[in-house]
C-alpha atoms as a PDB file:
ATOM      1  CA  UNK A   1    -144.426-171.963 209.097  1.00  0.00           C
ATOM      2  CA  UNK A   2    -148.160-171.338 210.303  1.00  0.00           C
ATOM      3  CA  UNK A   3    -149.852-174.425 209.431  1.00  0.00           C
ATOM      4  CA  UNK A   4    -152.562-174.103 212.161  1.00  0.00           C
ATOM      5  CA  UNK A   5    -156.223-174.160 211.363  1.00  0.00           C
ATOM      6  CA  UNK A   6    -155.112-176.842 207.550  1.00  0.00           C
ATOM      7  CA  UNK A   7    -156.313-180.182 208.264  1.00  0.00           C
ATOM      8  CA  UNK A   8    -156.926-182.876 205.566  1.00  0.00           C
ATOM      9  CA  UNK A   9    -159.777-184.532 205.475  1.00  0.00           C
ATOM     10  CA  UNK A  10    -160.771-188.323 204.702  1.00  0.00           C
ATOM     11  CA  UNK A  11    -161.998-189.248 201.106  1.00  0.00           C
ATOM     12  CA  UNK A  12    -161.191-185.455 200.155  1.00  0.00           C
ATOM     13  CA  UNK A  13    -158.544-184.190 197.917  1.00  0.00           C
ATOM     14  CA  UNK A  14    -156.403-181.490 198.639  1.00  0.00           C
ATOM     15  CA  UNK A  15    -155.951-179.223 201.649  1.00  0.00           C
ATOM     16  CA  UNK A  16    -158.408-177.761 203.767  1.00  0.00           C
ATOM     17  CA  UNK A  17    -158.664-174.297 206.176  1.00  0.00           C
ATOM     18  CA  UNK A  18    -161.060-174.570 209.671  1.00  0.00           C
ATOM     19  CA  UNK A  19    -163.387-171.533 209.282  1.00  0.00           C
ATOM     20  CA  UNK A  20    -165.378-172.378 211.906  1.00  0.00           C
ATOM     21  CA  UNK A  21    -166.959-174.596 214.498  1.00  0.00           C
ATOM     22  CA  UNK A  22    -170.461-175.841 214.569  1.00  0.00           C
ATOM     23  CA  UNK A  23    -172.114-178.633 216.844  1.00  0.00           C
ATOM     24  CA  UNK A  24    -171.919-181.309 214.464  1.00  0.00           C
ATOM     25  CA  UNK A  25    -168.422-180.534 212.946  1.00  0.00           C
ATOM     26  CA  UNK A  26    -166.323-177.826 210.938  1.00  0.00           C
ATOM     27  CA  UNK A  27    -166.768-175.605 208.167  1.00  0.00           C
ATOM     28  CA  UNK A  28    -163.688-175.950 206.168  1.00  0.00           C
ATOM     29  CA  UNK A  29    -162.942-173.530 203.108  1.00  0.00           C
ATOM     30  CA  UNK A  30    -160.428-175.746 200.356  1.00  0.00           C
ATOM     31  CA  UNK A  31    -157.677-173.997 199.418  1.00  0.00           C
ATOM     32  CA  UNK A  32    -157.107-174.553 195.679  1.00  0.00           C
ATOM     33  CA  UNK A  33    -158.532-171.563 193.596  1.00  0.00           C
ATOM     34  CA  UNK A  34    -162.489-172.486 193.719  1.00  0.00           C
ATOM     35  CA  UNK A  35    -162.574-171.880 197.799  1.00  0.00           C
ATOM     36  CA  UNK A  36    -165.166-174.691 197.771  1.00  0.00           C
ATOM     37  CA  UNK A  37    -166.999-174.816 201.456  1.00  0.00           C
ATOM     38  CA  UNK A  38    -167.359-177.769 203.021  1.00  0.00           C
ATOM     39  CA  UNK A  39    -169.243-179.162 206.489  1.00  0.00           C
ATOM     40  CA  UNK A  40    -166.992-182.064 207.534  1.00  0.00           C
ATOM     41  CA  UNK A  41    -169.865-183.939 209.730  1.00  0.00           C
ATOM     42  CA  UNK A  42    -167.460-185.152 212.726  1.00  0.00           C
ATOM     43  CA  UNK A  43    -169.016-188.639 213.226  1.00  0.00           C
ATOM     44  CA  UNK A  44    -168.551-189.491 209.427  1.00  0.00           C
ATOM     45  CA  UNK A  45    -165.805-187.475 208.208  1.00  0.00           C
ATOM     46  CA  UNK A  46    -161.528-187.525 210.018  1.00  0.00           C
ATOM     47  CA  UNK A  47    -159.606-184.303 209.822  1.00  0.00           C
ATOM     48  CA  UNK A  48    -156.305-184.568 210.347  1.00  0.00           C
ATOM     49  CA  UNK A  49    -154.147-180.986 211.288  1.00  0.00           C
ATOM     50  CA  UNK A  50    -151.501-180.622 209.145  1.00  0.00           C
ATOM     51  CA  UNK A  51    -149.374-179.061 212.097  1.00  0.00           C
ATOM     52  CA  UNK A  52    -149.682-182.851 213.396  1.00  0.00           C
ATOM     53  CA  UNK A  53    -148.690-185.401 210.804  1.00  0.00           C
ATOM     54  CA  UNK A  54    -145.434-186.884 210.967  1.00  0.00           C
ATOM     55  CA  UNK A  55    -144.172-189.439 208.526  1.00  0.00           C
ATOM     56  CA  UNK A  56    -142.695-193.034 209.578  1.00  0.00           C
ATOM     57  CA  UNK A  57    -139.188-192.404 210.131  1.00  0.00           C
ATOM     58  CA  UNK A  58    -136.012-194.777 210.789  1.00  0.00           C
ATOM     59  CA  UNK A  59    -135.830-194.342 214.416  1.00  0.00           C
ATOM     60  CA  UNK A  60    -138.290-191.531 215.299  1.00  0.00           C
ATOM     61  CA  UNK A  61    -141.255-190.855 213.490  1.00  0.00           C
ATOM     62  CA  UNK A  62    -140.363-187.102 210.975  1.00  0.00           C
ATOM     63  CA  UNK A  63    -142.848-184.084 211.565  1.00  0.00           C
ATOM     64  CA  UNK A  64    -144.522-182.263 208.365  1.00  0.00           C
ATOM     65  CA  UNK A  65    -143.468-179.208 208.853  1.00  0.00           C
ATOM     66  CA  UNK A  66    -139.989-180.130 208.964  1.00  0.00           C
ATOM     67  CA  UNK A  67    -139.940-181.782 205.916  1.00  0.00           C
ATOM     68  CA  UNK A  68    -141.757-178.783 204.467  1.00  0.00           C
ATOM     69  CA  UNK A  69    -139.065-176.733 205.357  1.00  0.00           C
ATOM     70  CA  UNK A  70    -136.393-178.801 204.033  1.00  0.00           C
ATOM     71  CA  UNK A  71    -138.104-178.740 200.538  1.00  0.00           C
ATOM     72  CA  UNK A  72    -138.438-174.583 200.814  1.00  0.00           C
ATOM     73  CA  UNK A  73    -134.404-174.890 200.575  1.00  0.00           C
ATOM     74  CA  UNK A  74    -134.360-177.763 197.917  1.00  0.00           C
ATOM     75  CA  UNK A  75    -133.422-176.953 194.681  1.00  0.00           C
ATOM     76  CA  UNK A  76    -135.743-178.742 192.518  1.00  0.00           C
ATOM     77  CA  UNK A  77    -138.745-180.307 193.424  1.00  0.00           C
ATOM     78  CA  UNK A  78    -140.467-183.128 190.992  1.00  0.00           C
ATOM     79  CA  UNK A  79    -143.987-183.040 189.993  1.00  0.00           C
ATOM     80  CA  UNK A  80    -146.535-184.575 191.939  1.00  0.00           C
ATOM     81  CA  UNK A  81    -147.198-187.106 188.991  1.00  0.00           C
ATOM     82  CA  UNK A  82    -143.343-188.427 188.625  1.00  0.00           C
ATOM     83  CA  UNK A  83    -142.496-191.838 188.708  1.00  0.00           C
ATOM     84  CA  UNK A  84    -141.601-193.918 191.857  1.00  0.00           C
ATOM     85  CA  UNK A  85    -137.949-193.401 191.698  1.00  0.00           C
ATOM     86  CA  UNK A  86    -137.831-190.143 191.509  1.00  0.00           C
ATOM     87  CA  UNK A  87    -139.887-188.862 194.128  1.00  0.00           C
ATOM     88  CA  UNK A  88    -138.042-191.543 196.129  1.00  0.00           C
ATOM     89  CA  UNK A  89    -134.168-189.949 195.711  1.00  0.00           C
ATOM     90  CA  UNK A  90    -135.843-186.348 196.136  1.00  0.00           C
ATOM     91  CA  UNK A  91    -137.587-187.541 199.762  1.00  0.00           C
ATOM     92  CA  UNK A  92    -133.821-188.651 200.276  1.00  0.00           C
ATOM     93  CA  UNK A  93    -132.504-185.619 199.790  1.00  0.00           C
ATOM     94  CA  UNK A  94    -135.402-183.344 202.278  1.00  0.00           C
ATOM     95  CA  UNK A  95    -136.373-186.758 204.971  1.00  0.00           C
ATOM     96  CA  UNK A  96    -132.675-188.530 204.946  1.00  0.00           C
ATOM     97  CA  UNK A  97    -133.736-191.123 207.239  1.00  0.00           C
ATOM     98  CA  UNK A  98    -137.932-191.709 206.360  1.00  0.00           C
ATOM     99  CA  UNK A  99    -138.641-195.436 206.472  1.00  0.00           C
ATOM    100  CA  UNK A 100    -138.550-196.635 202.704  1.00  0.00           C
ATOM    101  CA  UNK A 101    -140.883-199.562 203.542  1.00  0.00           C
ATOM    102  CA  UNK A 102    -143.408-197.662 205.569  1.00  0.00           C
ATOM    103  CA  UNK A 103    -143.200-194.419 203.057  1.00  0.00           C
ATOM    104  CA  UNK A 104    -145.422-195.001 199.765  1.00  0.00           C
ATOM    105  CA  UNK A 105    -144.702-193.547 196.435  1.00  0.00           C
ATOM    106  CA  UNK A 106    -148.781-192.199 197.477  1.00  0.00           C
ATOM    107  CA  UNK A 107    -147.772-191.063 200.912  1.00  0.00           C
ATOM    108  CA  UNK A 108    -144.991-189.157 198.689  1.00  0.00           C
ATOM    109  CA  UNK A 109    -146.982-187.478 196.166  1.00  0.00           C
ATOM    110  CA  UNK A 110    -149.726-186.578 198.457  1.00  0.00           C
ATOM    111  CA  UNK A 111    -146.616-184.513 200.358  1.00  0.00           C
ATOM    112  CA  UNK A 112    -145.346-182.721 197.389  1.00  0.00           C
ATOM    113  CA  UNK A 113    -148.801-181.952 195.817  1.00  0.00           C
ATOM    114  CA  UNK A 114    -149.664-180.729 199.453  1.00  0.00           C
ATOM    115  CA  UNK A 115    -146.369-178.582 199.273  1.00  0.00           C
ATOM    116  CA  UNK A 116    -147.033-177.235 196.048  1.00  0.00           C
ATOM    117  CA  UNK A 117    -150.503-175.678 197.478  1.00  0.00           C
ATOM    118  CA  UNK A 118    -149.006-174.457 200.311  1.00  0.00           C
ATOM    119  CA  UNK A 119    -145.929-172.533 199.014  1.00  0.00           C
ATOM    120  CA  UNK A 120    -147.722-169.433 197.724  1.00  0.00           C
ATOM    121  CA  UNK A 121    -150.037-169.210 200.778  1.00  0.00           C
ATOM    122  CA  UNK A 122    -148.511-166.109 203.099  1.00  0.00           C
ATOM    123  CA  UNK A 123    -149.444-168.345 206.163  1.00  0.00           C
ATOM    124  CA  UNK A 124    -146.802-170.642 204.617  1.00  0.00           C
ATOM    125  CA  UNK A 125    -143.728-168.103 205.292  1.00  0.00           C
ATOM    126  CA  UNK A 126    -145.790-166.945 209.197  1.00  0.00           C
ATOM    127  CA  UNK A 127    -143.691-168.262 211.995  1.00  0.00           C
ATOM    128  CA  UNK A 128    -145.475-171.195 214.067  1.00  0.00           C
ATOM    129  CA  UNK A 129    -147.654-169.517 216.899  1.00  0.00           C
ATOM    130  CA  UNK A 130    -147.166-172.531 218.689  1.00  0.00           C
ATOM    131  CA  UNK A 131    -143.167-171.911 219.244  1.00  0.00           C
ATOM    132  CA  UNK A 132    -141.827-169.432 221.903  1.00  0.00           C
ATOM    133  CA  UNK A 133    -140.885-166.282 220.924  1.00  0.00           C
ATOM    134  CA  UNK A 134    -137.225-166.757 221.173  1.00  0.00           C
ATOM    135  CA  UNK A 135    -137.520-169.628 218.424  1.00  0.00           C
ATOM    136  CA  UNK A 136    -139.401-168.114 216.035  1.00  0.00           C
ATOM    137  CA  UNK A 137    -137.945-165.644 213.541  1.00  0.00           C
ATOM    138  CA  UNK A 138    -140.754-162.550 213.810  1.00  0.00           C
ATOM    139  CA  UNK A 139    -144.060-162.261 215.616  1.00  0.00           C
ATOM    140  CA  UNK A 140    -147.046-163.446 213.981  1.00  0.00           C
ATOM    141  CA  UNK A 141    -148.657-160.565 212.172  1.00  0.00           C
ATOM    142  CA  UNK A 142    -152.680-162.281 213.017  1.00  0.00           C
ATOM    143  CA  UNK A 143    -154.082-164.811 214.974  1.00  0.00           C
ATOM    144  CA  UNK A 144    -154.679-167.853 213.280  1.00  0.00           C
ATOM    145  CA  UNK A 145    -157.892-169.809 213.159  1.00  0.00           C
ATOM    146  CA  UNK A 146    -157.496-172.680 215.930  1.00  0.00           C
ATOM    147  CA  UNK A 147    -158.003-176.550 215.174  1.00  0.00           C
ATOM    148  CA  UNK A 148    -158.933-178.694 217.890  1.00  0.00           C
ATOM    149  CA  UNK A 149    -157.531-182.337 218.066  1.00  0.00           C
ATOM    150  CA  UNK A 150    -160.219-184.356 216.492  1.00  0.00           C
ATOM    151  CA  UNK A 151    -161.294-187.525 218.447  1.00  0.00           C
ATOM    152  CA  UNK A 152    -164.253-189.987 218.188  1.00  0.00           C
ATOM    153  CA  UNK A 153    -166.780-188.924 219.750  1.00  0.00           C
ATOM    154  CA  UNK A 154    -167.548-190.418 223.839  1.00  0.00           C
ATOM    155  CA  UNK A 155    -170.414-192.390 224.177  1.00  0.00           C
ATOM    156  CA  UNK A 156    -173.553-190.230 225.922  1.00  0.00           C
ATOM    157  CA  UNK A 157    -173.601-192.592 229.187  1.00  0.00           C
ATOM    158  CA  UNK A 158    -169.596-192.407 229.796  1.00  0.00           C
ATOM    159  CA  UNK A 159    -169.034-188.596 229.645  1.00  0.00           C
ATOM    160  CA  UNK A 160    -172.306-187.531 231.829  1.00  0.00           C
ATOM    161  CA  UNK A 161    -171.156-187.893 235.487  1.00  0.00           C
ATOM    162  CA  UNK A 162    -173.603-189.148 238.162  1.00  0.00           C
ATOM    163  CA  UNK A 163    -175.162-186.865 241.004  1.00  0.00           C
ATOM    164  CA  UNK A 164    -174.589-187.242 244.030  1.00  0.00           C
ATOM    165  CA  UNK A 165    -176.879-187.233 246.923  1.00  0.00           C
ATOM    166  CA  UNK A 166    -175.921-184.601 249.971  1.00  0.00           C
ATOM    167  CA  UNK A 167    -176.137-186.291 252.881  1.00  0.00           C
ATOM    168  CA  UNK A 168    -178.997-185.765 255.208  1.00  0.00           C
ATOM    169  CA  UNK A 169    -179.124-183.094 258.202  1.00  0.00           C
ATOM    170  CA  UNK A 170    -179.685-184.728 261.612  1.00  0.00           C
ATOM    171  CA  UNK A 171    -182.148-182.850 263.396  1.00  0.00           C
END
């Protein structure tokens, strides 16, 4: 699954696609059917890439996109807006061993309602451009729109470098 260039962004609901970069930030398209635009400001706003969430897990920590593809396979997925319980037992069934105390009923619903906007996307059935050749399935048909890692920004003084002085010719 091609999930490069989706990010989620802070105080924002739903799922978001990197257009394209400007010096303050990214314009982000939504992808729910009003294609809202959107300038997330990079001092105020933080994108995460969907390509790298993972979810608290027993021993190691459980990457999105697996879990996504477990729930392609499941049989019955709840609604978004189900109780507690239920999403609970269906997260057992597609993230066996995700941390019960770490994993909110939130964290859950925000995956499945995230899921739900995804399946119908074609990008959602692409192979991951990220993975060799040999692992994926087919070749991706385009290139997909590129998401840099989002970090706070470097304070002016520590990322200029200081000049040094050549040393003077003897005559």
């Amino acid at each position: 699954m091609n999930l490069q260039g989706i990010v989620a962004v802070s105080g924002k609901p739903g799922l978001w696609k990197a257009l394209a970069q400007n010096k303050n930030g990214y314009v982000l398209e939504s992808l729910d059917a009003q294609k809202t635009k959107l300038i997330a400001n990079l001092s105020t706003a933080k994108l995460a890439a969907l390509s790298e969430i993972t979810i608290f897990g027993v021993d190691d920590d459980i990457k999105l996109t697996d879990v996504f593809e477990q729930m392609k396979g499941a049989a019955n997925i709840p609604d978004a807006k189900a109780d507690g319980k239920k999403l609970r037992e269906f997260f057992f069934e597609v993230a066996p061993d995700h941390d019960e105390e770490k994993v909110y009923a939130s964290d859950m619903k925000k995956v499945i309602s995230w899921f739900q906007l995804l399946k119908d996307l074609p990008l959602f059935n692409e192979p991951d451009p990220t993975v060799a050749p040999a692992e994926a399935a087919a070749p991706a048909v385009e290139a997909p729109v590129a998401v840099e890692e989002v970090a706070e920004p470097a304070p002016a003084a520590a990322t200029k470098a200081k000049a040094k002085k050549a040393p003077a010719k003897k005559a």
